[in-house]
Protein backbone atom coordinates (compact mmCIF):
# COMPACT_ATOMS: atom_id res chain seq x y z
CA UNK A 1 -10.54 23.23 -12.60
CA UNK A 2 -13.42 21.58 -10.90
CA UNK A 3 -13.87 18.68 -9.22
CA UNK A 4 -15.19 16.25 -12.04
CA UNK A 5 -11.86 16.98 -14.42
CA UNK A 6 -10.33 14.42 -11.55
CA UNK A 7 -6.48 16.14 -10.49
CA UNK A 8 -5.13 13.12 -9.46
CA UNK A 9 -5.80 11.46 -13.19
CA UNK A 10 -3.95 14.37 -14.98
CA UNK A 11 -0.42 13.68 -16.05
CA UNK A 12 2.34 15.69 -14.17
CA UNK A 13 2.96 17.86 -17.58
CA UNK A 14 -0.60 18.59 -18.04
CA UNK A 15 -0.25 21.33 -14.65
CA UNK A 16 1.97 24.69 -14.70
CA UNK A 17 5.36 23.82 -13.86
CA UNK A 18 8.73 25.59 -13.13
CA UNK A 19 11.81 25.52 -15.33
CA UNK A 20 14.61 24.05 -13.00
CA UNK A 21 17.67 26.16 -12.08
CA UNK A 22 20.60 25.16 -13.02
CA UNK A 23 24.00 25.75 -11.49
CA UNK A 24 27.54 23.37 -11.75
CA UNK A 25 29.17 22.10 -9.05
CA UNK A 26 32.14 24.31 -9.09
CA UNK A 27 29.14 27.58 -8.03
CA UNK A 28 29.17 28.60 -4.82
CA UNK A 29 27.07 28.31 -2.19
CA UNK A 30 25.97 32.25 -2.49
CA UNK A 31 26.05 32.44 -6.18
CA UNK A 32 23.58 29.57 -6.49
CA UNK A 33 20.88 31.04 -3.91
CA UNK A 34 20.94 34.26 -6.14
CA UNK A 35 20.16 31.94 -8.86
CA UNK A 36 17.26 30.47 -7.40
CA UNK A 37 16.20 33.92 -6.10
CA UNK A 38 16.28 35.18 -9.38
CA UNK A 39 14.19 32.78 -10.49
CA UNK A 40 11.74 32.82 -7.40
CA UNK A 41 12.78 29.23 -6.59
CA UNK A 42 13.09 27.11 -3.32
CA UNK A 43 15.86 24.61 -4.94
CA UNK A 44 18.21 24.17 -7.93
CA UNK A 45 19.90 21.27 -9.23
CA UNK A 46 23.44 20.80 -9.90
CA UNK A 47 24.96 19.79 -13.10
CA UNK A 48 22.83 19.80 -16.21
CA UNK A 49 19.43 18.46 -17.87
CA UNK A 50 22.03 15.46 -19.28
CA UNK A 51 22.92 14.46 -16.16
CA UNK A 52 21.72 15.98 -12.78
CA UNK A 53 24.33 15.52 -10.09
CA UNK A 54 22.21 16.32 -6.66
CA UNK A 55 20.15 19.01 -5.49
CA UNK A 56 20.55 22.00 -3.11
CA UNK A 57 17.30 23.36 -1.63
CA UNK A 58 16.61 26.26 1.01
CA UNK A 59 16.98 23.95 3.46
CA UNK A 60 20.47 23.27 2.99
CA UNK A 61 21.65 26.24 2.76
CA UNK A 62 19.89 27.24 5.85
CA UNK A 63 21.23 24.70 7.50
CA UNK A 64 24.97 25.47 6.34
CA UNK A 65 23.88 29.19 7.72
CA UNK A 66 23.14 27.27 11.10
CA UNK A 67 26.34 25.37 11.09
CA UNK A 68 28.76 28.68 10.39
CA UNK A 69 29.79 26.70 7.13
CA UNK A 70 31.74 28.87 4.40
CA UNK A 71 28.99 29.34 1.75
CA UNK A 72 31.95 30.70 -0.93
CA UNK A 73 32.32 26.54 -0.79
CA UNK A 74 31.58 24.86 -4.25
CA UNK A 75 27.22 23.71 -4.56
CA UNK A 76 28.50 19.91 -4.54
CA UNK A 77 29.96 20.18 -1.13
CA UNK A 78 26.39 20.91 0.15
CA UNK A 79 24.24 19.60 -2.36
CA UNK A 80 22.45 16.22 -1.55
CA UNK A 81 23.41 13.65 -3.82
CA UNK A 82 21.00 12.34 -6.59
CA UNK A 83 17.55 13.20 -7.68
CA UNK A 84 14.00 11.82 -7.82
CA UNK A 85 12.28 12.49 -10.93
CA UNK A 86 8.90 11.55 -12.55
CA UNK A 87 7.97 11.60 -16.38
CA UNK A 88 5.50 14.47 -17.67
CA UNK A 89 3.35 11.77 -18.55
CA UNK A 90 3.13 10.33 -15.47
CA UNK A 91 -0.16 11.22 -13.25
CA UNK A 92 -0.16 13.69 -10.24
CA UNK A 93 -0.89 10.79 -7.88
CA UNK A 94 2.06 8.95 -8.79
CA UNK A 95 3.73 12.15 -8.41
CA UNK A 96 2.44 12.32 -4.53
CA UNK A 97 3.47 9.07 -4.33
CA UNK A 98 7.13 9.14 -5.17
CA UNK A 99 7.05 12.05 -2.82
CA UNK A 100 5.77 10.10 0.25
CA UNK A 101 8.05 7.07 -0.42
CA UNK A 102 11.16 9.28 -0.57
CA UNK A 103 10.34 11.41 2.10
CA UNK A 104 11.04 14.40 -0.13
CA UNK A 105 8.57 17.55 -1.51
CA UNK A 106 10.27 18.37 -4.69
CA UNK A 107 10.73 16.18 -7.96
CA UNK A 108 12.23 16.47 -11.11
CA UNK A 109 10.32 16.32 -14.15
CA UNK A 110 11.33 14.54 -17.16
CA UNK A 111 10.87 14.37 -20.80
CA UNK A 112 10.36 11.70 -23.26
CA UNK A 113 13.83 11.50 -24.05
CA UNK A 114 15.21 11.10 -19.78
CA UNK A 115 16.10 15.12 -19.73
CA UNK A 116 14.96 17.31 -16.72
CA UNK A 117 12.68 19.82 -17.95
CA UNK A 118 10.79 21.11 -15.36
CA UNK A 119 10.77 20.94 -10.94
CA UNK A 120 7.70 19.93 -9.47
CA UNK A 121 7.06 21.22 -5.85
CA UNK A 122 4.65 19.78 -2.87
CA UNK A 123 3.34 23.69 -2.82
CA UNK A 124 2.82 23.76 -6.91
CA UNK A 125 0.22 20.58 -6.46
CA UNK A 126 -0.95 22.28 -3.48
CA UNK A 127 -1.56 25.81 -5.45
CA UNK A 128 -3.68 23.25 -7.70
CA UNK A 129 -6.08 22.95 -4.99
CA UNK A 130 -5.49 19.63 -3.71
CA UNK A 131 -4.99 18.30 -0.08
CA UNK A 132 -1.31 16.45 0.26
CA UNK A 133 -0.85 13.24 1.43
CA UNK A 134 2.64 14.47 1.70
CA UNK A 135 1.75 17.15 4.31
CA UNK A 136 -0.50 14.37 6.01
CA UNK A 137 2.81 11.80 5.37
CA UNK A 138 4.96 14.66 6.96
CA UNK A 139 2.84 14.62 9.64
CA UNK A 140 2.58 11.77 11.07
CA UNK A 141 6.70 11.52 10.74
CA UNK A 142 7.09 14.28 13.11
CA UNK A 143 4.77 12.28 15.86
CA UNK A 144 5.84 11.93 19.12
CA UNK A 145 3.57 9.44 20.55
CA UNK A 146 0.54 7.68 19.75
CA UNK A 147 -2.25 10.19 20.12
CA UNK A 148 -0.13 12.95 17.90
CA UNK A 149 -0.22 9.99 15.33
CA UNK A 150 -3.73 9.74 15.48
CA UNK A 151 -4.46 13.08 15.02
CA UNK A 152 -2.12 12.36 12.17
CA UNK A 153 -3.58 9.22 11.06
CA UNK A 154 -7.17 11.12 10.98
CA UNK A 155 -6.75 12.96 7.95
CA UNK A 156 -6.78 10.13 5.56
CA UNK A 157 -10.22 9.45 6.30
CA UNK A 158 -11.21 13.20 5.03
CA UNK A 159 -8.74 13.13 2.33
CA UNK A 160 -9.38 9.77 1.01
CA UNK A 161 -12.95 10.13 -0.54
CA UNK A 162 -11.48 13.29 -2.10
CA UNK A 163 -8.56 11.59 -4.29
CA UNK A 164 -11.53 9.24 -5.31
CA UNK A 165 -13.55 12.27 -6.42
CA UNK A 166 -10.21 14.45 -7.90
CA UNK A 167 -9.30 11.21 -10.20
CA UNK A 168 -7.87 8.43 -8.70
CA UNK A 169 -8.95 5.34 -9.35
CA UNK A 170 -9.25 2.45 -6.53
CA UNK A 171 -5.86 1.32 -7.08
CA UNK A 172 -4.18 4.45 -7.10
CA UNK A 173 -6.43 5.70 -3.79
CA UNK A 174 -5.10 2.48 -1.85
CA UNK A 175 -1.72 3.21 -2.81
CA UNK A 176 -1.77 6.27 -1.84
CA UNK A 177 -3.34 5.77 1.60
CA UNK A 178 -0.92 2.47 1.84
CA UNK A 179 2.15 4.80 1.63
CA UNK A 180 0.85 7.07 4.05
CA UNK A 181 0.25 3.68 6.44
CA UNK A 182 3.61 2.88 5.81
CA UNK A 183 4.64 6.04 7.35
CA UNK A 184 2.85 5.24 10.21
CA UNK A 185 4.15 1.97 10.94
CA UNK A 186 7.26 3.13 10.43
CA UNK A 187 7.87 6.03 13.05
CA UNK A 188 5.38 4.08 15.27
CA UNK A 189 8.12 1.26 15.48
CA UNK A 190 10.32 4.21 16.04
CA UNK A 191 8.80 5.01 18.58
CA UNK A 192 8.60 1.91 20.01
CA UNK A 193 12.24 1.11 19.75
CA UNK A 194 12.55 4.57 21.51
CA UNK A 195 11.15 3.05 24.21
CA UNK A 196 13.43 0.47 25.42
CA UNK A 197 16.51 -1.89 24.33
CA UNK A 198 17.10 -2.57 20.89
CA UNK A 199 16.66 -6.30 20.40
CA UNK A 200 18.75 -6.35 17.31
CA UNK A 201 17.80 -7.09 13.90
CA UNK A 202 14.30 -7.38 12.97
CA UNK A 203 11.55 -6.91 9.77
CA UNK A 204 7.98 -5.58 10.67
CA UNK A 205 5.61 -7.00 7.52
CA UNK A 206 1.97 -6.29 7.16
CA UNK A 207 -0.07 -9.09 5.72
CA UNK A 208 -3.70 -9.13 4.04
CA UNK A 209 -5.03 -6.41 2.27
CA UNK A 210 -2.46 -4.03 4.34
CA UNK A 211 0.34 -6.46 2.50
CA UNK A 212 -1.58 -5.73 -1.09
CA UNK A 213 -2.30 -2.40 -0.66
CA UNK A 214 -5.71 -2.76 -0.70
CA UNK A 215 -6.98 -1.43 2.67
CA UNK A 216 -9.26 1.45 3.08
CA UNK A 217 -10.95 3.23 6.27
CA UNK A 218 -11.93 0.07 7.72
CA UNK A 219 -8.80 -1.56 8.49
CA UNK A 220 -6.98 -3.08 11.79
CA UNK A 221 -3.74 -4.78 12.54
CA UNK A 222 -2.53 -7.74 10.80
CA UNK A 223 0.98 -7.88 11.28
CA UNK A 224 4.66 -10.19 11.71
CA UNK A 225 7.96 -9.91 13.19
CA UNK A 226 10.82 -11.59 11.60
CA UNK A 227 13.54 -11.48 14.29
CA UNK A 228 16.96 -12.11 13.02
CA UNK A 229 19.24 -14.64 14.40
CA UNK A 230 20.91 -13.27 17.76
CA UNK A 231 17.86 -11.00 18.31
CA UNK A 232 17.38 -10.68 21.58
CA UNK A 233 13.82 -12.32 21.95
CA UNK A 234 12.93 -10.95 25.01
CA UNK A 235 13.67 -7.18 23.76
CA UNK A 236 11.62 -8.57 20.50
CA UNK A 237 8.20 -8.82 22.83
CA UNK A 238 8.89 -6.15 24.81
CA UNK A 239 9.26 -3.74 21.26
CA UNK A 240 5.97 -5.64 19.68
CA UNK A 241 4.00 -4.74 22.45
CA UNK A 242 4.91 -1.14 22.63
CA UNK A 243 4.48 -0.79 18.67
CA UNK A 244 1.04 -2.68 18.82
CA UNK A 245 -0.06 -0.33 21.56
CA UNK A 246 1.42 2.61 19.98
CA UNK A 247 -0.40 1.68 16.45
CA UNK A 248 -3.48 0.76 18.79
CA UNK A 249 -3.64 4.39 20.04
CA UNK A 250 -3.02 5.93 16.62
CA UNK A 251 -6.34 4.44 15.62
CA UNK A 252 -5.39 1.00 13.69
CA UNK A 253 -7.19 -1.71 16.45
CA UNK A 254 -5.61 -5.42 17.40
CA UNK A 255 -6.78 -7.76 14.94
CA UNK A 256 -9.57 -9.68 16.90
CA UNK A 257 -7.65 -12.33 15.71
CA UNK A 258 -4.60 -11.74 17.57
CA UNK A 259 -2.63 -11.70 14.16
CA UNK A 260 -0.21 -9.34 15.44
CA UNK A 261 3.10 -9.54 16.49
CA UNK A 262 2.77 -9.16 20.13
CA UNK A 263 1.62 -12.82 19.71
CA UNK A 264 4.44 -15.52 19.92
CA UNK A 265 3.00 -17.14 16.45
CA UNK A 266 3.27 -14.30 14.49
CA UNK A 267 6.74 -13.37 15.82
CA UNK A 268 9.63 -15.45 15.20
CA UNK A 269 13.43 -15.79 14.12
CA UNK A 270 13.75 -16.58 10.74
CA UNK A 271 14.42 -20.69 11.56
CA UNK A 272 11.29 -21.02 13.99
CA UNK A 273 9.11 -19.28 10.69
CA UNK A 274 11.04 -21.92 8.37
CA UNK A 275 9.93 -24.78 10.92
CA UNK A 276 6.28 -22.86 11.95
CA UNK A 277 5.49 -22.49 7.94
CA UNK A 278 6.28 -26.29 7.57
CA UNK A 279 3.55 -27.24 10.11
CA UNK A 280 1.47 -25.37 8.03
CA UNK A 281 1.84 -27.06 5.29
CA UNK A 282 1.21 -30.59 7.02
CA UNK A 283 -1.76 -29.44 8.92
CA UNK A 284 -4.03 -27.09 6.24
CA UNK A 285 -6.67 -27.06 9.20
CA UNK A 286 -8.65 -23.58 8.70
CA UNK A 287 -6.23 -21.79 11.33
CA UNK A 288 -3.41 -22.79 9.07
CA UNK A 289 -4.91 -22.22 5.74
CA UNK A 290 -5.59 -18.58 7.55
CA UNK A 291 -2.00 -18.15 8.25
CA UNK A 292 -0.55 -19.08 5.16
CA UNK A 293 -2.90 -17.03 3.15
CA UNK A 294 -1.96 -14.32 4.94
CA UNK A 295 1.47 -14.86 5.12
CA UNK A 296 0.96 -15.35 1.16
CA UNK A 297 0.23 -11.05 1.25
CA UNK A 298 3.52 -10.52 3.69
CA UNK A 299 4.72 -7.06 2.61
CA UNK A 300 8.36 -5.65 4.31
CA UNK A 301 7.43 -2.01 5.53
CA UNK A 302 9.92 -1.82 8.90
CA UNK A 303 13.53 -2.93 9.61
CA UNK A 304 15.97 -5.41 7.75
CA UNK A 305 14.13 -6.23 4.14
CA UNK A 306 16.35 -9.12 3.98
CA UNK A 307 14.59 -10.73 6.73
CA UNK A 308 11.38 -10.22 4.95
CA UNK A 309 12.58 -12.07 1.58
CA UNK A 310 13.83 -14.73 3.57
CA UNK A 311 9.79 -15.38 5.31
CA UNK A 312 9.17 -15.10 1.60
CA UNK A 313 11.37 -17.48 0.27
CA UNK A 314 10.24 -20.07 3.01
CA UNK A 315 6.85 -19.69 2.62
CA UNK A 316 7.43 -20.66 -1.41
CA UNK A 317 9.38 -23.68 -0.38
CA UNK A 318 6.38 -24.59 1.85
CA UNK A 319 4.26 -24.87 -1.08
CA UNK A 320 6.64 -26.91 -2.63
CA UNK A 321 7.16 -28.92 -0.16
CA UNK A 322 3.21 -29.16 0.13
CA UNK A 323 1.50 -28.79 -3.22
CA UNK A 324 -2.17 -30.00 -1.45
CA UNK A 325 -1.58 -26.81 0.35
CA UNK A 326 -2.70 -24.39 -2.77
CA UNK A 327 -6.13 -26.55 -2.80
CA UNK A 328 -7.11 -25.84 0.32
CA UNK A 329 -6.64 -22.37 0.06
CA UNK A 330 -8.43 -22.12 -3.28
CA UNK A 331 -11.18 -23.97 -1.67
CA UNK A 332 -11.18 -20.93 0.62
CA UNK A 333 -11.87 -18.40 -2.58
CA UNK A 334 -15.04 -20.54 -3.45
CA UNK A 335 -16.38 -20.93 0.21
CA UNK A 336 -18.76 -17.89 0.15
CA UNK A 337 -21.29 -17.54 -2.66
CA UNK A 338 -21.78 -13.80 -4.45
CA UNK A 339 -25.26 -12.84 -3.27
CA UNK A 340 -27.12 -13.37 -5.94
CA UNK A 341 -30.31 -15.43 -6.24
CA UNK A 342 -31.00 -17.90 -9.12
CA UNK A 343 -33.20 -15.46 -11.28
CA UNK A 344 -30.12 -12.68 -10.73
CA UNK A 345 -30.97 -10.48 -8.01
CA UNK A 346 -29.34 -9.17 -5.30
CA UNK A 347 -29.78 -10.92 -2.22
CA UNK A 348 -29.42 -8.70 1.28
CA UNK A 349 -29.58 -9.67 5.16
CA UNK A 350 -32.81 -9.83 6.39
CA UNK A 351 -31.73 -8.94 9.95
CA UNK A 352 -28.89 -8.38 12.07
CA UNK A 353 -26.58 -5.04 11.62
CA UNK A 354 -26.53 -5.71 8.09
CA UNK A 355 -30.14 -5.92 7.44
CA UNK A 356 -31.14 -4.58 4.08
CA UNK A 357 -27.17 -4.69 2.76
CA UNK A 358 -24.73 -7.19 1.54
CA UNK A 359 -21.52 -7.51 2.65
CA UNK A 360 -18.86 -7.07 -0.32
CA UNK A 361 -16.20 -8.20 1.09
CA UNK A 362 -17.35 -11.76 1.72
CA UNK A 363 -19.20 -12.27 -1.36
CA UNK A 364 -16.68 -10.09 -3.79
CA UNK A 365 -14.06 -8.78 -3.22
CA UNK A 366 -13.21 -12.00 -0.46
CA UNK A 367 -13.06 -14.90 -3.61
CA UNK A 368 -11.42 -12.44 -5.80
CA UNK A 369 -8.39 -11.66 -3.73
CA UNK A 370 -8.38 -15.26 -2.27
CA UNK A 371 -8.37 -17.18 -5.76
CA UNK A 372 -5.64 -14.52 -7.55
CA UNK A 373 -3.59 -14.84 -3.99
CA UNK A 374 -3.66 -18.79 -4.92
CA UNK A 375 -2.51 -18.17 -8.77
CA UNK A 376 0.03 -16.10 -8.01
CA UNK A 377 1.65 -18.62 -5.18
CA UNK A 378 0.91 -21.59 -7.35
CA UNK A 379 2.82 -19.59 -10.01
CA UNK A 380 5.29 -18.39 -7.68
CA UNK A 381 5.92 -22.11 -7.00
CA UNK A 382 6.83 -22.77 -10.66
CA UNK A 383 9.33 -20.31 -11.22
CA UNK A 384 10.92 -20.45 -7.85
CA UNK A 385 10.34 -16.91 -7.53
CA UNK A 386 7.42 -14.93 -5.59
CA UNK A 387 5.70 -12.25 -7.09
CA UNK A 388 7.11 -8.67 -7.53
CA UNK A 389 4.09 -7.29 -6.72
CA UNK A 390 0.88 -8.50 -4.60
CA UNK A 391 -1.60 -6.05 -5.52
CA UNK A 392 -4.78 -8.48 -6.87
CA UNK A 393 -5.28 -6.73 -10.19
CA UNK A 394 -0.99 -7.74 -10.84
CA UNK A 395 -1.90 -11.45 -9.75
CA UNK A 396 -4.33 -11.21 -12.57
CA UNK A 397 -2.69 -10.17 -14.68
CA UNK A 398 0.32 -12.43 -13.94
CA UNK A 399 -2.32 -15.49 -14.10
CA UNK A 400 -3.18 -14.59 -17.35
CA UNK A 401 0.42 -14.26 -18.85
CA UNK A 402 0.94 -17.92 -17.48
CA UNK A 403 -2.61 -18.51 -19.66
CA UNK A 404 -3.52 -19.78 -16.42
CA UNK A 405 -6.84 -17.63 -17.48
CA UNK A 406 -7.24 -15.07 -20.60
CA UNK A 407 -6.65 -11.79 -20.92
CA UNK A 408 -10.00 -10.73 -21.28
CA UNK A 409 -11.19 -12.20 -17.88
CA UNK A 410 -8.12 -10.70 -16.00
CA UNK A 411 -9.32 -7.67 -17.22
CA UNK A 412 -13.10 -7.82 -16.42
CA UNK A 413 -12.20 -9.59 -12.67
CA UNK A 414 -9.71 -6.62 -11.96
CA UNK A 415 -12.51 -3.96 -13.48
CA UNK A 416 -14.84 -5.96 -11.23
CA UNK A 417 -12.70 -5.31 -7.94
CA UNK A 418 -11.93 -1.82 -8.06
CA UNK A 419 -15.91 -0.99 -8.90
CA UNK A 420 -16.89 -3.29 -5.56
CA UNK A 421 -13.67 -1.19 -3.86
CA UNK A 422 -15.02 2.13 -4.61
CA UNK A 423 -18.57 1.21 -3.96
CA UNK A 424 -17.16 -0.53 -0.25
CA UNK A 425 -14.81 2.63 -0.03
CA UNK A 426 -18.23 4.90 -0.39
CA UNK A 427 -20.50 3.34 2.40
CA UNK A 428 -17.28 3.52 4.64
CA UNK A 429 -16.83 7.18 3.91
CA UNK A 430 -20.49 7.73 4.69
CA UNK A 431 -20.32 5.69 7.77
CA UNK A 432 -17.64 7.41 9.12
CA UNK A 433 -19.61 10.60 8.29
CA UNK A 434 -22.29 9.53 10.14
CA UNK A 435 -20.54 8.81 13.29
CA UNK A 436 -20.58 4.80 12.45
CA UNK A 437 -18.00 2.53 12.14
CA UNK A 438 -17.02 1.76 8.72
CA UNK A 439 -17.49 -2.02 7.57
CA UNK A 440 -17.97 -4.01 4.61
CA UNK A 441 -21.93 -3.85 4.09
CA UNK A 442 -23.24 -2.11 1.12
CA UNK A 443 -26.58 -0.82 0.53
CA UNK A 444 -28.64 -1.73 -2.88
CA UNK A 445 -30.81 0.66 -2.00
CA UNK A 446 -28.75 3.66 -1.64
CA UNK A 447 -27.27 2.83 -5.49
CA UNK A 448 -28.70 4.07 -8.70
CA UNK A 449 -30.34 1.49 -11.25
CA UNK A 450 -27.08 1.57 -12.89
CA UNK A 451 -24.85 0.53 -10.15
CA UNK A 452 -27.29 -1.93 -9.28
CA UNK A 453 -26.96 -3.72 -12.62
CA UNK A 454 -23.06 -3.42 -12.60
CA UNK A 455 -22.68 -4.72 -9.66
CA UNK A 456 -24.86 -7.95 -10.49
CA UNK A 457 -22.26 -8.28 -13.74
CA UNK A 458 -19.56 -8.20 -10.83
CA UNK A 459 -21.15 -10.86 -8.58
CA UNK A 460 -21.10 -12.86 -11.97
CA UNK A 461 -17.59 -12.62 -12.71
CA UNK A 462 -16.75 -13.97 -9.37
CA UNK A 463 -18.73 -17.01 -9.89
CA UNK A 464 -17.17 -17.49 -13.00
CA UNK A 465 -14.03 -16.99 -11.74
CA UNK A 466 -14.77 -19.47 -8.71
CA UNK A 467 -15.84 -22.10 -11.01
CA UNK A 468 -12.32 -21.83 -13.11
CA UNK A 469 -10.77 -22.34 -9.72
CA UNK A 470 -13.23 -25.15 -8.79
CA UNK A 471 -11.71 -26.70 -12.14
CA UNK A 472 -8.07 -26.19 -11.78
CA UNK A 473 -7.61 -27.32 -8.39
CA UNK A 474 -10.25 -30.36 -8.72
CA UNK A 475 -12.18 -28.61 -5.31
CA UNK A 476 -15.22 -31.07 -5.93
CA UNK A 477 -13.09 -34.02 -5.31
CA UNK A 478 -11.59 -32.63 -1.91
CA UNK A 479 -12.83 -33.93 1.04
């Protein structure tokens, strides 16, 4: 396999997999671990393809060694309970996937019909000849401080590029590096609550393109804490300070914004964000329109999730409550112009940093996200329900069920944001390369002809899109 056949875009049943040993529950401990030596196997499941009852790996019977247990004891006594599969037809990065969000390195595969035919193990994919996000996920969850996780943290610039080349598509690629994010603000808050009094209940949520899984190598903190009532608030700063240092020294900077939650506005009990998101909703200055946009992305990845559907909920009834709200932040999606010039060509900075680029993100991928962020609350509004998911290409798509636009521009808008993501993804990888900090200018001159004319059909479809918005929400008459 090379290269251009793309790994990641193959289906799990497409690479050489291992028929799973089987053993009931009633089998002992010993007889079992002949039955996956037999079979040169680290784990078998118990019970049958019908209905899989757990699994026992090396590891637990290791550990039983450890622990003196009697390993003549029945398989379901040590087994762990349950089993995460994955279809054959589903691809290898969803397969790495599953793995990171479960914390586990071993899935079973299943047919069309629900039965387990086949184990899939972190070391098969790796045999395959792919780096693992789960060995980079693993990783970072064995960190002990901050500069461990960045050493961590630093593979997913190397490995990133790579899924992009081995198959992935944009979408896939930020998922993938948003679950191994995840895992970093996870054991970072560890580690911060490690450091000093719990405070009590609390959610950690990461907002903007974090919240959409959309964030690449350039990327810095924009983050919330949702403090539960009877948190201590006190502990609360004290924990938000060590995490955003912690995540600062793992190599994700303070927002220069101060949208973090070591900052008294973006860290609340759930009844000062109910009052905080109503203020909003009066005042729709730019600061506010800011904060509720990005509150609009709020994703739960630390803590009580409970607490994070409630910030959720309230931010909905705010835009109830404040239905002029939605036009100001549409008017937000049509603020910035795509670069193009009236005869259609692409129009680049002629000094500064930038000179000779564009930046993508404010003249692309900026109105795209904005305007389907705005749909998808205006729907969300409607139904009384938020969106399941917040990825932009989902808003879309949701936007077009609700014929709010048709299928075939949901289709070309998403197309049109994951070509600007992998060409913004590209300069980033070679800035990094080059020793530069990765940001969101692009480089016409660096593309081929073709890539030149695509993205031209891109900056089209945004204005299109911007003008639908300018429509719906009447932006010409606001003042």
């Amino acid at each position: 396999m090379n290269d251009s056949e793309g790994f990641l875009g193959l289906t799990t049943g497409s690479l050489t997999l291992k028929a799973p040993v089987f053993v009931t529950g009633e089998t002992s401990v010993v007889e079992a671990a002949r039955a996956m030596r037999a079979a040169r196997a680290t784990a078998c499941l118990v019970g049958s393809a019908q209905a899989v009852a757990g699994i026992l790996t090396e590891r637990d019977i290791s550990w039983a060694v450890a622990d003196g247990r009697d390993l003549t004891g029945p398989a379901s006594q040590f087994m762990t309970r349950g089993v995460v599969t994955i279809g054959r037809e589903d691809l290898v990065a969803e397969a790495f996937l599953a793995m990171i969000r479960h914390g586990i390195r071993r899935l079973a595969v299943t047919d069309e019909t629900g039965l387990v035919t086949a184990m899939l193990d972190e070391r098969d994919l790796m045999a395959a000849r792919l780096e693992s996000p789960v060995a980079l996920s693993a990783a970072i969850s064995r960190a002990g401080d901050g500069p461990a996780l960045a050493r961590a943290y630093a593979g997913l610039s190397e490995i990133l590029p790579l899924w992009l080349r081995q198959g992935a598509d944009v979408s896939r690629a930020g998922a993938l590096a948003a679950a191994v994010r995840d895992q970093l603000f996870c054991r970072a808050a560890e580690l911060a609550l490690a450091g000093g009094a719990d405070p009590g209940p609390l959610a950690l949520v990461v907002l903007g393109s974090e919240g959409r899984r959309e964030q690449f190598l350039a990327t810095d903190q924009d983050n919330a804490l949702v403090l539960g009532e009877g948190t201590d608030t006190a502990l609360a700063e004290g924990f938000a300070a060590r995490l955003m240092d912690i995540l600062n020294q793992a190599g994700l900077p303070p927002c220069p914004h101060g949208v973090t939650a070591d900052h008294a506005a973006w860290r609340m009990t759930t009844s000062a964000w109910n009052d905080h998101l109503e203020a909003l909703g009066r005042d729709l200055g730019p600061d506010a329109v800011l904060a509720l946009s990005l509150l609009a992305d709020a994703r739960h990845v630390f803590g009580d999730p409970a607490l994070t559907g409630r910030l959720r909920a309230s931010l909905l009834q705010t835009m109830r409550d404040n239905p002029r709200a939605l036009r100001y932040m549409a008017r937000e999606a049509v603020r910035f112009e795509p670069p193009l010039s009236v005869f259609g060509a692409l129009v680049t900075e002629k000094n500064g940093p930038g000179r000779g680029g564009l930046d993508l993100k404010r003249g692309g991928v900026f109105p795209l996200t904005q305007g389907a962020r705005v749909l998808a609350l205006d729907q969300g509004v409607a139904a009384t329900a938020g969106a399941s998911r917040l990825d932009t290409a989902s808003r879309l798509e949701g936007a077009a069920e609700a014929g709010v636009i048709t299928d075939d521009t949901a289709s070309d808008l998403a197309q049109a944001l994951a070509f600007m993501q992998e060409l913004r993804l590209r300069f980033q990888a070679r800035a990094l390369a080059e020793g530069r900090e990765p940001d969101s200018f692009i480089y016409p001159d660096r593309m081929s002809r073709l890539e030149r004319s695509r993205l031209k059909e891109c900056f089209k479809a945004v204005a299109a899109f911007q003008a639908i918005l300018t429509n719906k929400y009447a932006l010409r008459l606001l003042t």
